[in-house]
C-alpha atoms as a PDB file:
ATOM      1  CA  UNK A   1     -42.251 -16.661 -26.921  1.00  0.00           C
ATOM      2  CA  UNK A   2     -42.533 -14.960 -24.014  1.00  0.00           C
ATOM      3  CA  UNK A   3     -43.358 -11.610 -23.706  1.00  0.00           C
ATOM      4  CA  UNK A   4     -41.509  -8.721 -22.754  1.00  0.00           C
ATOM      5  CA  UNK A   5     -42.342  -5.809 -20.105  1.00  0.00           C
ATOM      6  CA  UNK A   6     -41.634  -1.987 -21.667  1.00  0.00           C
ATOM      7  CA  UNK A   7     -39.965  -0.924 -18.294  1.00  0.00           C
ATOM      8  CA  UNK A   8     -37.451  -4.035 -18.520  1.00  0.00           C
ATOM      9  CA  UNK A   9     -34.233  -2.492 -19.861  1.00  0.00           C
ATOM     10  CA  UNK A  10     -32.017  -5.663 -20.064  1.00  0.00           C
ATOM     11  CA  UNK A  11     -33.436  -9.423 -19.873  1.00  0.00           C
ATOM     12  CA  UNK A  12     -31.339 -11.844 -17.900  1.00  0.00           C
ATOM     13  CA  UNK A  13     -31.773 -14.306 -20.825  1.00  0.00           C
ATOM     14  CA  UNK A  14     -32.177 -13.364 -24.407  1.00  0.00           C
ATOM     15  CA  UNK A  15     -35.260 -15.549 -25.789  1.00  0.00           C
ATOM     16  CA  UNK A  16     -34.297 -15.531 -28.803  1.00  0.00           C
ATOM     17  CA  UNK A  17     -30.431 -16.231 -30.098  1.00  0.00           C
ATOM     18  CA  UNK A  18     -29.999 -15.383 -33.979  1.00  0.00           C
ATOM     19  CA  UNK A  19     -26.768 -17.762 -33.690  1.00  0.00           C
ATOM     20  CA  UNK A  20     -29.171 -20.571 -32.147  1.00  0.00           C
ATOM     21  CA  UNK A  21     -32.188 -20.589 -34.532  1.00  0.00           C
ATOM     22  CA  UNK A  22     -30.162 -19.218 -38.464  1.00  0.00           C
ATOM     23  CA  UNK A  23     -28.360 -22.472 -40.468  1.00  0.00           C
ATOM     24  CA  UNK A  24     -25.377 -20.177 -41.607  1.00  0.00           C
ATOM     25  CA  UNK A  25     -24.726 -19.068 -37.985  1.00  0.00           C
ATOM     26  CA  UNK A  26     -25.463 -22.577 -36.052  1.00  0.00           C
ATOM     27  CA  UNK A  27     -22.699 -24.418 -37.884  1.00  0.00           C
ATOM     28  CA  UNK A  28     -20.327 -21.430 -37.766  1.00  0.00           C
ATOM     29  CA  UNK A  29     -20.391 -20.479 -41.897  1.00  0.00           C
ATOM     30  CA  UNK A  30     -20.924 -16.673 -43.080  1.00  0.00           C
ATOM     31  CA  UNK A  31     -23.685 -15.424 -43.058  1.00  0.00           C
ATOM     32  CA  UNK A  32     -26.063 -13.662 -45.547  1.00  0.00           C
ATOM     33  CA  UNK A  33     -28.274 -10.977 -44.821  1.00  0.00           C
ATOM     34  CA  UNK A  34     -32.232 -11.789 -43.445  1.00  0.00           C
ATOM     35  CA  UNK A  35     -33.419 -14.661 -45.993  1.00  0.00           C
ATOM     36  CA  UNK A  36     -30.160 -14.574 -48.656  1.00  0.00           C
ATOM     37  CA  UNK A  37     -27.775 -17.237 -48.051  1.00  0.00           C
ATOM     38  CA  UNK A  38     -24.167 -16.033 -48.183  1.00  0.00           C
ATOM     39  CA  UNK A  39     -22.563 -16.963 -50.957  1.00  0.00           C
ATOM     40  CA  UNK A  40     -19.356 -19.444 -49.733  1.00  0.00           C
ATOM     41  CA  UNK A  41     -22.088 -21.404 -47.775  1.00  0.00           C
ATOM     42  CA  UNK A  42     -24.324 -22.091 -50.609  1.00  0.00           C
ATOM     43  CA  UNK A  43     -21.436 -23.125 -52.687  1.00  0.00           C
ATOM     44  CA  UNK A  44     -19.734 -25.547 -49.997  1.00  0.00           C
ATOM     45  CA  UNK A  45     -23.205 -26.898 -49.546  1.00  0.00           C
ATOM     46  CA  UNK A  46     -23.546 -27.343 -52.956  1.00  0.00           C
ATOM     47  CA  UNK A  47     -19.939 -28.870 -53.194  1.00  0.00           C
ATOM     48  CA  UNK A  48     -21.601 -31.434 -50.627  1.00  0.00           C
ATOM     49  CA  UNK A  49     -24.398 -32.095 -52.352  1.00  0.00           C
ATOM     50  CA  UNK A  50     -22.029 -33.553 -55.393  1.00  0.00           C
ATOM     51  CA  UNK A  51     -20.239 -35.329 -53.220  1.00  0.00           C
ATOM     52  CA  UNK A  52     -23.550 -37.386 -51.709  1.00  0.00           C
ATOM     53  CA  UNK A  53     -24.716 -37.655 -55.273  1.00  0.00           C
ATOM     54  CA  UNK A  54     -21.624 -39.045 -56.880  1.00  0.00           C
ATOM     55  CA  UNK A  55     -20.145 -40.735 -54.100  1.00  0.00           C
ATOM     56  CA  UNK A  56     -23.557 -42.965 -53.528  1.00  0.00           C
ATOM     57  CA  UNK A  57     -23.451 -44.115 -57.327  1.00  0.00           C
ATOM     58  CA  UNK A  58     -19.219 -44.787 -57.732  1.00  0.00           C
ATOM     59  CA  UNK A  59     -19.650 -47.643 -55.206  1.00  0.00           C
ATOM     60  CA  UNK A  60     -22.297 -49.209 -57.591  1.00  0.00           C
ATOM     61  CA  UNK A  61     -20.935 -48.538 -61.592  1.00  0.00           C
ATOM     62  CA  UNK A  62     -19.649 -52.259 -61.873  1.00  0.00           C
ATOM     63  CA  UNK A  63     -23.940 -53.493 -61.662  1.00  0.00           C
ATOM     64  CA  UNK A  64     -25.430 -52.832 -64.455  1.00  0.00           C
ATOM     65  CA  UNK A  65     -27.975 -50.153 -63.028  1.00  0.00           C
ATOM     66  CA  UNK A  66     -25.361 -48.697 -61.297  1.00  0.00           C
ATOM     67  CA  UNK A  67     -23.321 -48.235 -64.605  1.00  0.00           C
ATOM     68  CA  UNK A  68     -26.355 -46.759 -66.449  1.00  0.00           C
ATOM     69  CA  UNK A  69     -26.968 -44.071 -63.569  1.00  0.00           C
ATOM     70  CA  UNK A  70     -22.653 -43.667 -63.332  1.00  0.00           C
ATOM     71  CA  UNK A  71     -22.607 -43.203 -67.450  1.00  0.00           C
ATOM     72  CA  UNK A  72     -25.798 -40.805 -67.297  1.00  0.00           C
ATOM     73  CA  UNK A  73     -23.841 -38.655 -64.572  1.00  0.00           C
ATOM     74  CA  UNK A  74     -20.221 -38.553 -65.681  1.00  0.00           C
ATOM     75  CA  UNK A  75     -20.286 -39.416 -69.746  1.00  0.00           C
ATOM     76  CA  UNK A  76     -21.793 -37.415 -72.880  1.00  0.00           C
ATOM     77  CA  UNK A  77     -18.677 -34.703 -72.771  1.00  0.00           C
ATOM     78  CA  UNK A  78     -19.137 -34.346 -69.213  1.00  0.00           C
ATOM     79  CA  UNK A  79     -21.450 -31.705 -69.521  1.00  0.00           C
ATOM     80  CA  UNK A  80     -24.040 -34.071 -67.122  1.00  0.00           C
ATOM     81  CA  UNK A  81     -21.346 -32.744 -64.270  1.00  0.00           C
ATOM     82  CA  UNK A  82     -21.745 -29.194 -65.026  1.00  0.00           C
ATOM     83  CA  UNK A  83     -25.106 -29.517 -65.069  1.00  0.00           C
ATOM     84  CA  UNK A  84     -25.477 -31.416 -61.668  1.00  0.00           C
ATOM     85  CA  UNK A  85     -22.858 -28.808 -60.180  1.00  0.00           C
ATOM     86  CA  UNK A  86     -25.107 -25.902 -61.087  1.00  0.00           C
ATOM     87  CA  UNK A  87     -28.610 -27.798 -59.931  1.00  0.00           C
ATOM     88  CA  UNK A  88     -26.690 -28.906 -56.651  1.00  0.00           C
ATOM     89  CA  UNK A  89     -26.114 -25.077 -55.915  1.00  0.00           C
ATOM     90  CA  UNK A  90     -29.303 -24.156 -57.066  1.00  0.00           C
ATOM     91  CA  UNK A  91     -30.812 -26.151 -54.594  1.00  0.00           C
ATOM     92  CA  UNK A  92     -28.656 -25.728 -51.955  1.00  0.00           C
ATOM     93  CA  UNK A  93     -29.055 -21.785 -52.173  1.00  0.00           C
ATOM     94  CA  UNK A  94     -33.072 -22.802 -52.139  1.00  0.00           C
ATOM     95  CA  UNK A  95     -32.831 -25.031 -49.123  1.00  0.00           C
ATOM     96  CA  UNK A  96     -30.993 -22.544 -47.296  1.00  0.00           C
ATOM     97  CA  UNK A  97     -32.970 -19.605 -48.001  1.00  0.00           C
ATOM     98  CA  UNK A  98     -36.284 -21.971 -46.850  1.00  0.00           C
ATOM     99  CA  UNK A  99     -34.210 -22.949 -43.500  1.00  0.00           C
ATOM    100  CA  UNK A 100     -33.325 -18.798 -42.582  1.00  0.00           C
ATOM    101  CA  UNK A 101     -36.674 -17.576 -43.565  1.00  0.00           C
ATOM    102  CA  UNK A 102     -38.244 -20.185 -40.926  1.00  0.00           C
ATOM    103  CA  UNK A 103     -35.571 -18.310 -38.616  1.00  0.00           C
ATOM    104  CA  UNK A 104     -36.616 -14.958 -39.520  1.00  0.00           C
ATOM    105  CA  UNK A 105     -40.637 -15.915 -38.926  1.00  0.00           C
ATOM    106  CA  UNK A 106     -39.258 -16.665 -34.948  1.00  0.00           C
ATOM    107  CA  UNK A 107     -38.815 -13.144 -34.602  1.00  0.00           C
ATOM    108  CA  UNK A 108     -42.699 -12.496 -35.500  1.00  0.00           C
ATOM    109  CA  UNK A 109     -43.510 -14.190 -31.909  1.00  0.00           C
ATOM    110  CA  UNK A 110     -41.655 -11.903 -30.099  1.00  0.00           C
ATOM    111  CA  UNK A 111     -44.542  -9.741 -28.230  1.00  0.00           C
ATOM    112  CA  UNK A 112     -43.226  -6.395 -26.890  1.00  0.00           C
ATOM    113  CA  UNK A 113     -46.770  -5.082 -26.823  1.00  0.00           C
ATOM    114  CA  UNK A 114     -49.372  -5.890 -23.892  1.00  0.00           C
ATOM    115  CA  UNK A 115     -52.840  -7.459 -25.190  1.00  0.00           C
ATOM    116  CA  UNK A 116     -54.476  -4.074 -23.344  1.00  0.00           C
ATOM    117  CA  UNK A 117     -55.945  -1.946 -26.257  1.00  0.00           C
ATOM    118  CA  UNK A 118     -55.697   0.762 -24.303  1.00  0.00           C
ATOM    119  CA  UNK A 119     -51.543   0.568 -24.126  1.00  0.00           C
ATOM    120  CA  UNK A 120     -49.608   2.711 -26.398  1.00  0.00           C
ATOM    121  CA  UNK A 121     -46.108   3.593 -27.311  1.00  0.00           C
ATOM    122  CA  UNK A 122     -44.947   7.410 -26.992  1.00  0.00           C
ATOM    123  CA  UNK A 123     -41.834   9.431 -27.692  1.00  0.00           C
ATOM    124  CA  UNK A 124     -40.976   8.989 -23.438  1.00  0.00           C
ATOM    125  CA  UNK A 125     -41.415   5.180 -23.851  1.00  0.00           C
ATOM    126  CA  UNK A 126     -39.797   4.227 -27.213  1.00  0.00           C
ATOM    127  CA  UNK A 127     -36.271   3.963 -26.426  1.00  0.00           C
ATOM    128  CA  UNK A 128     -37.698   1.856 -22.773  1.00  0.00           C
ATOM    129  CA  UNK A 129     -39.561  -0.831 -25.923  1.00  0.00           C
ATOM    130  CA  UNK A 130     -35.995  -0.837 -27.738  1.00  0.00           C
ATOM    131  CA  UNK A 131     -34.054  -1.651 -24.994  1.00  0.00           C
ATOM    132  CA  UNK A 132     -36.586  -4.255 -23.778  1.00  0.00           C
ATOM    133  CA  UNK A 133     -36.578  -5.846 -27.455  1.00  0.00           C
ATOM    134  CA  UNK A 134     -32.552  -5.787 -27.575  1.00  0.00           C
ATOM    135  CA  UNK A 135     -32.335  -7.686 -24.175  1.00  0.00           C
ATOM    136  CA  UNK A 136     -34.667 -10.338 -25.060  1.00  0.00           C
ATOM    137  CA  UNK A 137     -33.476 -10.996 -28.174  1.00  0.00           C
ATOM    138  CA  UNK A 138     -29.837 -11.815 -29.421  1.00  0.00           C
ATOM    139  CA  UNK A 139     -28.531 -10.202 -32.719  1.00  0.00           C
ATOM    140  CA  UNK A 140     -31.835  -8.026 -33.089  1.00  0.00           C
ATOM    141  CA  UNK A 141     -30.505  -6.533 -36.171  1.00  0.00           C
ATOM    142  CA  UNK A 142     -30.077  -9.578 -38.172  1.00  0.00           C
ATOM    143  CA  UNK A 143     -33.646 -10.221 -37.863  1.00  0.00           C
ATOM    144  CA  UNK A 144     -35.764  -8.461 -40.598  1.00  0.00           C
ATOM    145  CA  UNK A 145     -38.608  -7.463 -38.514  1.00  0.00           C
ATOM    146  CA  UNK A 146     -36.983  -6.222 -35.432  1.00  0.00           C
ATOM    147  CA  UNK A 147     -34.116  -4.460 -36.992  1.00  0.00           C
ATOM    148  CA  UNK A 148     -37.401  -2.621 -39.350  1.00  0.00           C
ATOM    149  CA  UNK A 149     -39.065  -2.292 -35.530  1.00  0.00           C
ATOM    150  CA  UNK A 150     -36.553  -1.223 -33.520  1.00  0.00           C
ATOM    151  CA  UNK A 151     -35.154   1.171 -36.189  1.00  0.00           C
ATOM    152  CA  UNK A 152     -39.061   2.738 -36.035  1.00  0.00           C
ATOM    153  CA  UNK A 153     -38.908   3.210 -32.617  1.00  0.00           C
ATOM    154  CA  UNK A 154     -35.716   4.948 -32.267  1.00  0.00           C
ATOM    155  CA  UNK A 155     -36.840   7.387 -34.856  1.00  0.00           C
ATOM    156  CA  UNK A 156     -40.251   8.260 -32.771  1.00  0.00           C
ATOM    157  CA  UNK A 157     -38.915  11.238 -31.620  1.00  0.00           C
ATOM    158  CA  UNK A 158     -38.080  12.555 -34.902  1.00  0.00           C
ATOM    159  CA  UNK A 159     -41.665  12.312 -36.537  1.00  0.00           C
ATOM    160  CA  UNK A 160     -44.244  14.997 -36.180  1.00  0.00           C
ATOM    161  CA  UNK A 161     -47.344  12.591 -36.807  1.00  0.00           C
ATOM    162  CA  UNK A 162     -48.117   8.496 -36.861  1.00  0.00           C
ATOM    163  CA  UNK A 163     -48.313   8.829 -40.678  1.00  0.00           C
ATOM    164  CA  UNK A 164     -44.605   9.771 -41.277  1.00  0.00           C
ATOM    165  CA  UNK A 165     -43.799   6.543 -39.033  1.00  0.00           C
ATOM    166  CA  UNK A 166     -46.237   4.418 -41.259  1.00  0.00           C
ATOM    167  CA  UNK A 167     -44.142   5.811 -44.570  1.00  0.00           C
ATOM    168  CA  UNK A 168     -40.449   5.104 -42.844  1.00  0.00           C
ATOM    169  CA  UNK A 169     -41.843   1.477 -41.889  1.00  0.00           C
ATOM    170  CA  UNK A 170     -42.982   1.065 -45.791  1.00  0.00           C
ATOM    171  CA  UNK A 171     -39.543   2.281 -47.390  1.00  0.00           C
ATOM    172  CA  UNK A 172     -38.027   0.005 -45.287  1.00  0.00           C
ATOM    173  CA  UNK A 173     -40.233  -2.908 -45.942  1.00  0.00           C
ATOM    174  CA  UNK A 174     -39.540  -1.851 -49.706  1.00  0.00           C
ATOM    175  CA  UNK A 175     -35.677  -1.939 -49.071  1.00  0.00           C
ATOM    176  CA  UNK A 176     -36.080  -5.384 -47.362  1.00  0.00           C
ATOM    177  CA  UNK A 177     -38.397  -6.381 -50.649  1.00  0.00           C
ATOM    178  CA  UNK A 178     -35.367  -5.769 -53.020  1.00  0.00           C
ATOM    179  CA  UNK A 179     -32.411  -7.136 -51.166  1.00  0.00           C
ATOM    180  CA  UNK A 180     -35.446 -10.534 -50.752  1.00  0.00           C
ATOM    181  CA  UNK A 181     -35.220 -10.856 -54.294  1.00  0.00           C
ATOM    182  CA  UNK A 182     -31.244  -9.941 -54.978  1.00  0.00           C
ATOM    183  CA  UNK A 183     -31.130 -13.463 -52.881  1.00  0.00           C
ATOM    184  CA  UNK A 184     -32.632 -15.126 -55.970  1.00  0.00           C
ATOM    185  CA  UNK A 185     -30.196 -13.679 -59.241  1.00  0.00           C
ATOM    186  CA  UNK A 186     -28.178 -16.562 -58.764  1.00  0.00           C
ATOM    187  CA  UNK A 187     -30.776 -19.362 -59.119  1.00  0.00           C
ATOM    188  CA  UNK A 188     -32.724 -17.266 -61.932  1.00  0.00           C
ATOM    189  CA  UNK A 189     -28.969 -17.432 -63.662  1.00  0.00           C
ATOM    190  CA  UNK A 190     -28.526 -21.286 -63.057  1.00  0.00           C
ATOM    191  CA  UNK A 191     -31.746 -21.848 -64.039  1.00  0.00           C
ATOM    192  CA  UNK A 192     -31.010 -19.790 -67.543  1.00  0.00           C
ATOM    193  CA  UNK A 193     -27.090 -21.729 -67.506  1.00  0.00           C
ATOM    194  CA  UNK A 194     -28.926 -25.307 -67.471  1.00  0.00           C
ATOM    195  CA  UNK A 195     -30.726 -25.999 -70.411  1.00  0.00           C
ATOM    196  CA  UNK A 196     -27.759 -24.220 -72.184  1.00  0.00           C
ATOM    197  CA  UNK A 197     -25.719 -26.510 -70.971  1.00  0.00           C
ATOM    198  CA  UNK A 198     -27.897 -29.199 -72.540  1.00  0.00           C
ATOM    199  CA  UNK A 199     -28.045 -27.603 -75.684  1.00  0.00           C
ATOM    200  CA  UNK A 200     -24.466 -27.433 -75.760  1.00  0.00           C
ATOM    201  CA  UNK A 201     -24.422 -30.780 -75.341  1.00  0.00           C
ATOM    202  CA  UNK A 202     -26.320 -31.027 -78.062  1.00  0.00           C
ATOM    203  CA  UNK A 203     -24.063 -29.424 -80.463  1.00  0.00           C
ATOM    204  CA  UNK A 204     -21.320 -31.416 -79.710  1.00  0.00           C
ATOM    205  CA  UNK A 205     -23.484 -34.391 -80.020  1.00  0.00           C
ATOM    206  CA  UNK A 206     -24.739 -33.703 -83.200  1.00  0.00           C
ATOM    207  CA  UNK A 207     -21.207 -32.411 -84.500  1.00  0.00           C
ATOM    208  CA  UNK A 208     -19.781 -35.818 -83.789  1.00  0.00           C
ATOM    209  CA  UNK A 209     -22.254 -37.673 -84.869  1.00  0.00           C
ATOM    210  CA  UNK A 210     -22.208 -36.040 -88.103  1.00  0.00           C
ATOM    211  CA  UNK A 211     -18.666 -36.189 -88.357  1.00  0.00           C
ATOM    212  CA  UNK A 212     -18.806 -40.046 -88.188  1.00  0.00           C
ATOM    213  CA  UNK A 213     -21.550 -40.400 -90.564  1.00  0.00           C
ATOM    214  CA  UNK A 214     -19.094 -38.187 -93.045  1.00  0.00           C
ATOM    215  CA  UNK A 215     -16.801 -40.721 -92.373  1.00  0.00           C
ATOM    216  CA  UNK A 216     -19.018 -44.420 -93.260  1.00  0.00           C
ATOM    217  CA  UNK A 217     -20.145 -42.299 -96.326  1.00  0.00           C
ATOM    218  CA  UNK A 218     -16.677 -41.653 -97.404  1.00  0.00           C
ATOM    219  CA  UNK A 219     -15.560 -45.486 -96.226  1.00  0.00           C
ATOM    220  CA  UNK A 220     -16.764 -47.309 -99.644  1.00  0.00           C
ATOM    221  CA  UNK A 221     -15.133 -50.393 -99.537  1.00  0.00           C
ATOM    222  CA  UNK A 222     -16.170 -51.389 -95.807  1.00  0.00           C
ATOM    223  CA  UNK A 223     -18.036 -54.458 -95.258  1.00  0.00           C
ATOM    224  CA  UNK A 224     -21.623 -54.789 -93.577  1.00  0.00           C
ATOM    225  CA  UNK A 225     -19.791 -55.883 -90.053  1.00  0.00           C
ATOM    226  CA  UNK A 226     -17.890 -52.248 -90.011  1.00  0.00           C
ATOM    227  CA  UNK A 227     -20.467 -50.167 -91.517  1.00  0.00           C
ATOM    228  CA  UNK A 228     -22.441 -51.385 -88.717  1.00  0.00           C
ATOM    229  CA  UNK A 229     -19.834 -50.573 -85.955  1.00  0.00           C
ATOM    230  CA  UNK A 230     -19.253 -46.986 -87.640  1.00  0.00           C
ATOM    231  CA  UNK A 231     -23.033 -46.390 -87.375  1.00  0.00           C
ATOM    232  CA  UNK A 232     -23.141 -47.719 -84.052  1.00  0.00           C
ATOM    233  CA  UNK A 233     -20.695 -44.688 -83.459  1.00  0.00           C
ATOM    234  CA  UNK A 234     -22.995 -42.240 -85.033  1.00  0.00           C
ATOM    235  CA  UNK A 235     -25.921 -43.042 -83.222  1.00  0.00           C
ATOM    236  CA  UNK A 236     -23.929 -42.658 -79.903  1.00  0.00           C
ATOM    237  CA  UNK A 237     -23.190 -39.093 -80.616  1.00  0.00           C
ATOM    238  CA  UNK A 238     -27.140 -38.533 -81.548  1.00  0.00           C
ATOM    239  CA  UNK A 239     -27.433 -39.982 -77.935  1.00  0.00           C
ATOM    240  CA  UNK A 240     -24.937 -37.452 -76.410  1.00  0.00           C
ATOM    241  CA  UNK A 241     -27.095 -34.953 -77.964  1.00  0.00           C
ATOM    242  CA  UNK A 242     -30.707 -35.865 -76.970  1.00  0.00           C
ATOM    243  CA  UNK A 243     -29.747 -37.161 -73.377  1.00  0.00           C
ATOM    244  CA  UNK A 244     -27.957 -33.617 -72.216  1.00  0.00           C
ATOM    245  CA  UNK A 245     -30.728 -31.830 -73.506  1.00  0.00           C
ATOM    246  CA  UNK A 246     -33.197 -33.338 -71.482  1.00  0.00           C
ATOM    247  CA  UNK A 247     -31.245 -33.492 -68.748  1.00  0.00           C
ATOM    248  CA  UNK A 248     -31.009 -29.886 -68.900  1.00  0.00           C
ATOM    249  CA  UNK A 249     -34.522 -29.485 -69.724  1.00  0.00           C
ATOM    250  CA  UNK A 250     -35.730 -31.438 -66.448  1.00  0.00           C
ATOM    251  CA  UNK A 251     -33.449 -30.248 -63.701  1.00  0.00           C
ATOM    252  CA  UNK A 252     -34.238 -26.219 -65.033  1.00  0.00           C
ATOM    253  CA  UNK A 253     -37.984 -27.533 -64.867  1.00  0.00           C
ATOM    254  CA  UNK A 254     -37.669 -28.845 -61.196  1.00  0.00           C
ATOM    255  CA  UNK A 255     -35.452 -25.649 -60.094  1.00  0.00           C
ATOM    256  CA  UNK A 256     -38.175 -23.678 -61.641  1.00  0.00           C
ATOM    257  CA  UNK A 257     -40.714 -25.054 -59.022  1.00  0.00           C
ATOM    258  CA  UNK A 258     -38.781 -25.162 -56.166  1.00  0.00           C
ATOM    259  CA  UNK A 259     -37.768 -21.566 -56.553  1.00  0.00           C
ATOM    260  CA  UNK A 260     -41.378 -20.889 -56.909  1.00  0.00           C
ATOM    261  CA  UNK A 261     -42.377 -22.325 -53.923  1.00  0.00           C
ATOM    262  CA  UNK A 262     -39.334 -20.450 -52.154  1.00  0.00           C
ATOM    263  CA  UNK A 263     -40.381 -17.578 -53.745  1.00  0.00           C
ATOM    264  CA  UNK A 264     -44.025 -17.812 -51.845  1.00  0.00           C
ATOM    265  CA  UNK A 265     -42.922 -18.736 -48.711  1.00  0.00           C
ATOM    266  CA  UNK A 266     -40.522 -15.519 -49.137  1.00  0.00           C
ATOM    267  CA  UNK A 267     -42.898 -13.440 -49.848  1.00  0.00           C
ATOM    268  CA  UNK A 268     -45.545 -14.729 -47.028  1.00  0.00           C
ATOM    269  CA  UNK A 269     -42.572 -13.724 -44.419  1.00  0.00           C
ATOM    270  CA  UNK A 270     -42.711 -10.126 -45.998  1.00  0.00           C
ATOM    271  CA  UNK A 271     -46.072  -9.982 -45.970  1.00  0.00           C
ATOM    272  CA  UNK A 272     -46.601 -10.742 -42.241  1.00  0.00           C
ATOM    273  CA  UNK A 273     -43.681  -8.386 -41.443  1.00  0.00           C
ATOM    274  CA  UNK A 274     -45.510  -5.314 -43.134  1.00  0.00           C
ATOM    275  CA  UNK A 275     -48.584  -6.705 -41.082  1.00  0.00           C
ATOM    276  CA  UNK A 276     -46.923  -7.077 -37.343  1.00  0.00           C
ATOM    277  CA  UNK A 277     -45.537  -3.731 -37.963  1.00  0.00           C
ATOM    278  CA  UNK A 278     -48.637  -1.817 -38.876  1.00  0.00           C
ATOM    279  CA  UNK A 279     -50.615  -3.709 -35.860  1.00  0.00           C
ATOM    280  CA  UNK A 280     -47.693  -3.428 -33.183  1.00  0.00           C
ATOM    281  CA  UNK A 281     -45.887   0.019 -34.133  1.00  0.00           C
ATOM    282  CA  UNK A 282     -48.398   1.891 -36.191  1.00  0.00           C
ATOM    283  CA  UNK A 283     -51.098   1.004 -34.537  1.00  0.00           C
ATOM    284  CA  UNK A 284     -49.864   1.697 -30.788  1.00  0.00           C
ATOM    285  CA  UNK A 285     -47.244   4.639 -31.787  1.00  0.00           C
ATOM    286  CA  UNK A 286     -48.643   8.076 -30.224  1.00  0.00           C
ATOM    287  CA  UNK A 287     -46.761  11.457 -31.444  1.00  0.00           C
ATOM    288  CA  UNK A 288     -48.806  13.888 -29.745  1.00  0.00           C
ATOM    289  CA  UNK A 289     -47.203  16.027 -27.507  1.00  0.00           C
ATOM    290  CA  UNK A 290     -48.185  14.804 -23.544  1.00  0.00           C
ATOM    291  CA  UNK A 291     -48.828  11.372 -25.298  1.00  0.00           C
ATOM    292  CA  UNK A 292     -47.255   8.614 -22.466  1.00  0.00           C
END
């Protein structure tokens, strides 16, 4: 990215266009806030994501694999669609979140401050570095580390020493920390509504299936060819019961890890945020009077 002078006040060309480089904005969908995907997006996407899954498998149901992958999506109660509805959005929220934080780590190569150790940023020259960082960059606010930069720097004047700029940076970072993780209620929730699911399935299964057995118990003058049938019957409602289960069970497993993973890469971005800030603001940020 290329770097920015101080005395600059507007760049001809922004650098850096939040609309260009964020998923939400590029294809014109609301927007959440730094890493959070906004909720209507996630849930189209999602809404997408059922539509590639069970539109590539209707085409096929008449072949016999195709069938066995059709019945394991749509049959058992149909609670194998409410589960894929609520692992589709889980992942789409997880995808999206992944795409926007490699949007917010963009902002990171934005260099407002000259390699010279010797350069420093005073109350007479803060407002010149905020102006210089709002002209090269486009939507500076909806990027987590220069809105927490720029917000510093326009509150230089108001701090009697570096260390009250150091604690304003932190409770922001903090702030930033919490509404990071308010991004990830919903997943935690799907993951919890998954395996229930399943075991709901389960109940139902099991309910049926003991319902028929009641019923070949109670049928005492069938023949072999119908008890056979009627336990045939039975067994299918054991299968409703095992087969929702583990679907549940596997898709709240592999959500699990992927949120994991999203989590790290999350955190990472937060981490080198409190890090640029301490070595570009804290570190060049002089209060003293005559300082400039």
């Amino acid at each position: 990215m290329s770097r920015m002078a101080v005395k600059q006040s507007v760049a001809p060309d922004p650098v850096l266009r939040f609309a260009r480089v964020d998923p939400e904005a590029r294809i014109g969908m609301p927007v959440g806030r730094y890493t959070t995907p906004a909720f209507s997006t996630s849930l189209l996407t999602a809404l997408a994501l059922m539509a590639v899954v069970y539109g590539s498998t209707f085409p096929f149901r008449g072949s016999e694999s195709g069938a066995l992958v059709w019945k394991y999506l749509t049959a058992f109660d149909r609670i194998p669609i409410a589960i894929a509805f609520f692992s589709c959005w889980s992942i789409a929220i997880i995808a999206i979140k992944l795409l926007k934080v490699r949007a917010q780590r963009m902002a990171l190569r934005v260099r407002f401050a000259p390699d010279d150790p010797e350069w420093h940023i005073s109350r007479a020259t803060a407002m010149q570095v905020v102006e210089a960082i709002e002209g090269a960059v486009e939507g500076t606010e909806r990027f987590m580390y220069l809105h927490r930069v720029t917000g510093a720097l326009r509150s230089v004047r108001n701090v009697g020493r570096v260390g009250d700029l150091d604690e304003m940076l932190s409770s922001r970072a903090d702030d930033d920390e919490l509404q990071v993780d308010g991004g990830y209620v919903a997943v935690k929730g799907f993951i919890w509504a998954i395996p229930v699911l399943g075991f709901i399935g389960t109940v139902l299964g099991l309910t049926e299936a003991i319902g028929r057995f009641a019923g070949v118990l109670n049928n005492r003058n069938a023949d072999l060819q119908s008890l056979t049938m009627q336990l045939t019957q039975v067994i299918g409602g054991l299968d409703t019961a095992f087969v929702t289960t583990g679907e549940g069970l596997v898709m709240a497993l592999i959500i699990h890890l992927m949120l994991t993973a999203a989590r790290r890469v999350d955190d990472a971005l937060l981490d080198e945020c409190r890090e640029a800030c301490a070595r570009h603001v804290t570190g060049r940020v002089r209060v003293a009077e005559g300082a400039g």
